[in-house]
Structure formats: C-alpha cells, structure tokens
Protein backbone atom coordinates (compact mmCIF):
# COMPACT_ATOMS: atom_id res chain seq x y z
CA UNK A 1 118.93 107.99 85.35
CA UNK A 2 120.70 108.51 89.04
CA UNK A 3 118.60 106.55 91.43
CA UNK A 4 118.98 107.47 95.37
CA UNK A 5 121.86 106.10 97.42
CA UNK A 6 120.63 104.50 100.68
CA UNK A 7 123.11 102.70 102.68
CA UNK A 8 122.38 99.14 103.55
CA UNK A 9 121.29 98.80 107.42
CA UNK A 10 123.91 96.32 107.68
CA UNK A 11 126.97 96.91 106.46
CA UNK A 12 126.81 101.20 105.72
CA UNK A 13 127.77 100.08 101.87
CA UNK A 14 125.68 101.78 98.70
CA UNK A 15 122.82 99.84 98.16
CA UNK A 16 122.35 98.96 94.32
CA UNK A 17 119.04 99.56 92.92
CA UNK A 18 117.88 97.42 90.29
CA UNK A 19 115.50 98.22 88.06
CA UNK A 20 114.33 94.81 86.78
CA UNK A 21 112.71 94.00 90.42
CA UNK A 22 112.29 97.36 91.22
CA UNK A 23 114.29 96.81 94.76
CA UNK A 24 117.38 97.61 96.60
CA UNK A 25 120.17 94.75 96.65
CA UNK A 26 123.31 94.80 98.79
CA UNK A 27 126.03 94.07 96.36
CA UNK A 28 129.07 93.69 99.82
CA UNK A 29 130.75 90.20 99.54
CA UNK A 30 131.23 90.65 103.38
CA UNK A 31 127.55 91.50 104.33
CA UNK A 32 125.15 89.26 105.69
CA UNK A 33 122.62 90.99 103.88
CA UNK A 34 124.42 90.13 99.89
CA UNK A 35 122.07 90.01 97.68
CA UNK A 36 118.80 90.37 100.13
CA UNK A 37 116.13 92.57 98.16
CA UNK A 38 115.12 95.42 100.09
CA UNK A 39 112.19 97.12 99.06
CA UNK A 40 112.50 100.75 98.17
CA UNK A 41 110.51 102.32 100.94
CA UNK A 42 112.37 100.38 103.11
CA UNK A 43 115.42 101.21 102.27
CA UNK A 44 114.34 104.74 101.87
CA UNK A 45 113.03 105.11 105.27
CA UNK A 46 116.43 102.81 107.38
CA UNK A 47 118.25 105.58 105.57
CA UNK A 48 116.43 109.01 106.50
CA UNK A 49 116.28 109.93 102.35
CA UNK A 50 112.69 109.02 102.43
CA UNK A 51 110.40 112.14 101.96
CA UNK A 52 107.74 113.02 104.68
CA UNK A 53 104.45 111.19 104.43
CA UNK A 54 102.58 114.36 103.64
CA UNK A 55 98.27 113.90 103.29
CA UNK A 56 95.67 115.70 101.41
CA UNK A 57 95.36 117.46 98.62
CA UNK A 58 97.06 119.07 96.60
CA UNK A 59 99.87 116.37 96.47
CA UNK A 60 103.29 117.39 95.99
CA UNK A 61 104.27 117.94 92.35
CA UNK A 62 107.65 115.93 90.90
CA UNK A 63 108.00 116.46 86.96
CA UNK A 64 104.73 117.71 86.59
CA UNK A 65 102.75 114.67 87.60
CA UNK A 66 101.17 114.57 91.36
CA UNK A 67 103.10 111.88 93.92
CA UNK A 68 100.57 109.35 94.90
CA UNK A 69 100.77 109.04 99.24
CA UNK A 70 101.35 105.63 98.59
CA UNK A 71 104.73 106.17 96.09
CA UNK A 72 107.63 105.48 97.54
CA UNK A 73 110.05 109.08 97.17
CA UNK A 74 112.69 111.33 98.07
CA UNK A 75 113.58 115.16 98.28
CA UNK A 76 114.78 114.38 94.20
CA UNK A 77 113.27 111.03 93.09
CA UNK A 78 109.99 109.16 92.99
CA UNK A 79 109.89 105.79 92.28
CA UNK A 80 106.77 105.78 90.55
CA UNK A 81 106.53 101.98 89.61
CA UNK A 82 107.17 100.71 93.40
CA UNK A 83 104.74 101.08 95.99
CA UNK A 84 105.36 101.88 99.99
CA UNK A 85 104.26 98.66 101.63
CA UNK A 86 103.48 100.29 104.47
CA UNK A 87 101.80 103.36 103.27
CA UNK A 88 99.62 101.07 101.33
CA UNK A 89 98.69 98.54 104.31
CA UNK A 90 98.06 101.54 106.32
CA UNK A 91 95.43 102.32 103.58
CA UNK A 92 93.86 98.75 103.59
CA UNK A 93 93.83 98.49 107.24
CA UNK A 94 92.18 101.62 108.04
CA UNK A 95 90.27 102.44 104.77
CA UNK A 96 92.50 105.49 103.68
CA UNK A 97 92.74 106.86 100.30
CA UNK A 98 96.10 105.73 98.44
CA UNK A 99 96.04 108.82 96.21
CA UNK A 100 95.59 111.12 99.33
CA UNK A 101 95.93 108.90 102.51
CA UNK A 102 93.22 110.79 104.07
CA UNK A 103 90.24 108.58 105.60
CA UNK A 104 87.40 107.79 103.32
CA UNK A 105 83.58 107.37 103.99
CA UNK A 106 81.75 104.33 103.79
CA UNK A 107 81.92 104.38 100.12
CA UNK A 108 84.65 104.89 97.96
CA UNK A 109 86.30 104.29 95.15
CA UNK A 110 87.94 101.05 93.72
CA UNK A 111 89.86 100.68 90.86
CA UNK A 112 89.46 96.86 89.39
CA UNK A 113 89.95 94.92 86.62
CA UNK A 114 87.32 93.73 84.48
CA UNK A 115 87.39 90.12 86.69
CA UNK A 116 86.83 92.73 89.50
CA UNK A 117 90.30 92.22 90.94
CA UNK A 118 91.47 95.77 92.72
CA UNK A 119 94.47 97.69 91.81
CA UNK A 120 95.87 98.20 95.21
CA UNK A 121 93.55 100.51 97.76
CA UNK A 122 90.28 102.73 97.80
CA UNK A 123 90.43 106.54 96.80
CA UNK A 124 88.08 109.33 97.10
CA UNK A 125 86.02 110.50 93.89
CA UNK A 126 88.75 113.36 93.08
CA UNK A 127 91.45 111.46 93.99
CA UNK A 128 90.55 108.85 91.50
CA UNK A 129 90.05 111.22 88.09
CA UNK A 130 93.47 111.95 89.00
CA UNK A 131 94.87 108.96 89.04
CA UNK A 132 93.18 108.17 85.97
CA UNK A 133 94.54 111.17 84.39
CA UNK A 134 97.86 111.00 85.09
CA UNK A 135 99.02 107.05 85.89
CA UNK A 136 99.46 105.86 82.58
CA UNK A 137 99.29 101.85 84.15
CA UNK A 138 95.89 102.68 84.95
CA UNK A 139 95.02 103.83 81.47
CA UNK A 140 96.71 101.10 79.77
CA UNK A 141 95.07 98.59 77.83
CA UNK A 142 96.69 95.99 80.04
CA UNK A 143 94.85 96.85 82.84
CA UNK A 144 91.73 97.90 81.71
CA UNK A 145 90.62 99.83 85.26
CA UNK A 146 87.37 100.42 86.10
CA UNK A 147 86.17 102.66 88.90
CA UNK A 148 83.53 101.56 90.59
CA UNK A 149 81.69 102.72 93.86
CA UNK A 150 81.74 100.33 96.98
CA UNK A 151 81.37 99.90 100.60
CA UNK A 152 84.24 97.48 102.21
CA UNK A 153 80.81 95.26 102.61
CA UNK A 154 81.79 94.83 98.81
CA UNK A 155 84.94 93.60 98.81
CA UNK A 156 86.75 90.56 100.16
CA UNK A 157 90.24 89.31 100.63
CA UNK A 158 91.68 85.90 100.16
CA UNK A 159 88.00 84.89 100.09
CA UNK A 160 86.71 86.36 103.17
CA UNK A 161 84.67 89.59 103.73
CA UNK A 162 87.31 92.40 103.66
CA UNK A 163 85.87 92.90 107.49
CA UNK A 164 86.84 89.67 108.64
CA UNK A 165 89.69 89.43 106.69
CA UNK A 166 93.61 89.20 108.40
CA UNK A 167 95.12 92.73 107.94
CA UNK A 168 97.83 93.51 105.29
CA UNK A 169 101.06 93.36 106.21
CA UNK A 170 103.68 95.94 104.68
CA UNK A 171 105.68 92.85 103.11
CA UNK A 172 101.91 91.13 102.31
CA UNK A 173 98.65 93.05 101.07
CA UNK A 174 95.95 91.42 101.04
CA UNK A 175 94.27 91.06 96.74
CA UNK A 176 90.92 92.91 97.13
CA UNK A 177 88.48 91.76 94.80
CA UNK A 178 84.60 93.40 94.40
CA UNK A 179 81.16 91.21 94.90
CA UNK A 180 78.96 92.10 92.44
C-alpha cells in the first residue's frame, strides 16, 4: 500500500508513515524533529496534500465507502483508522456532526459503549445509519456501539457536565461519556 508523502516542516525530508501508531515520523539523523510523531492530519495539512474540509451530505466517495468529515485524507488516500484532531475538536467544541460536520440540534446522536463511554463526537440520525453501515469498528464485536439519543445536558467530560467542561484540544479530546 503507497501511503502519502508529506515533507517534514522541519527539515523538507519524506516523512515515514508508520502504520503501527498510525503517525508520521521523521526518519533525518540531522533533524530536530527525528523521530517526533506527527499526526496524520497534521502532517497532511503543513504539507498542502490534505483534501478540502468539504460538509454535508453526500460525502465524498473513496473505494466505495463514504469519507467521514472527521477522516484525515488526500486527493488519493484516506486514512481511515486515524482521526483529524482538529476536525474532531471542532465537532466537540461546537456540537457538529463528525460524519457530516454540519451543526446539530439539541439532540443528537451518540455512539457509546455499553459502559456508556462515546466513540468520538455526535452525528445526526442519517449520518449515524451510515456510519453503522459502513465503519466496520463500529460494528465490531469489540466495540459493541450503541446509538443513543441525547442532549449535551447528557453527557459529561472528565467528570464535569459537557457544558462546563474545558474544550478539546486537537492534540487532547475530551472522553464523552452519557448520564443515564
């Protein structure tokens, strides 16, 4: 599988992808940034490869499947098991759908674990059967998800109501989890 190329920020070498961590490493014995992991949509955007963040529906089509707003991709590639940090704070912070990245209403969709932790952001109603049809890590029997309707008055972060709660940060999203 060819990956994308990206040059690293600081040196202009090939960045290395590697697929264990799912990350961009600098692999230049003369660059301050050897070994640093850069996340994909980071390295995607400091290079200008990184597709336009385009909302709505229908999403974009790459081998068949629709490209979540929050997947990390270029004109070629998406990098379906690595998420844009900052596509998916963006979400959090201003209660966007990560399927779409259009706003949602006061209540959408979650998709949580049976402990009620979520799996990354809120989606609309139709953007959630599709995830559900087509991610196979949400249909897994590893994760178990279950969608269930809330407000944001139903869900906290790092133990505090998810309205009083510090925003996510594209390097740090906040774990949702849903109040029953």
């Amino acid at each position: 599988m060819t990956f994308p190329e990206p040059p690293c920020a600081e040196c202009a070498e090939q960045l290395e992808y590697s697929v264990e961590i799912l990350r961009y490493v600098c692999g230049n014995f003369q660059c301050s940034a050897l070994g640093m992991e850069i996340p994909v949509w980071r390295a995607l955007q400091q290079s200008g490869l990184a597709a336009p963040a385009t909302t709505g529906l229908p999403r974009p089509v790459r081998r068949g499947l629709p490209v979540p707003w929050v997947a990390p991709w270029t004109a070629d590639y998406v990098f379906w098991f690595a998420l844009d940090g900052a596509r998916c704070a963006a979400a959090h912070n201003q209660w966007l759908c990560q399927v779409c990245g259009d706003e949602l209403p006061d209540e959408a969709w979650v998709l949580a674990t049976p402990e009620g932790q979520v799996l990354q952001a809120a989606l609309h109603n139709t953007c959630k059967d599709l995830a559900l049809e087509f991610c196979p890590h949400l249909s897994s029997a590893d994760t178990r998800a279950v969608p269930m309707l809330v407000s944001r008055d139903a869900l906290f972060a790092d133990g505090h109501p998810l309205r009083n709660a510090g925003p996510s940060d594209p390097l740090y999203l906040q774990q949702w989890q849903v109040t029953t």
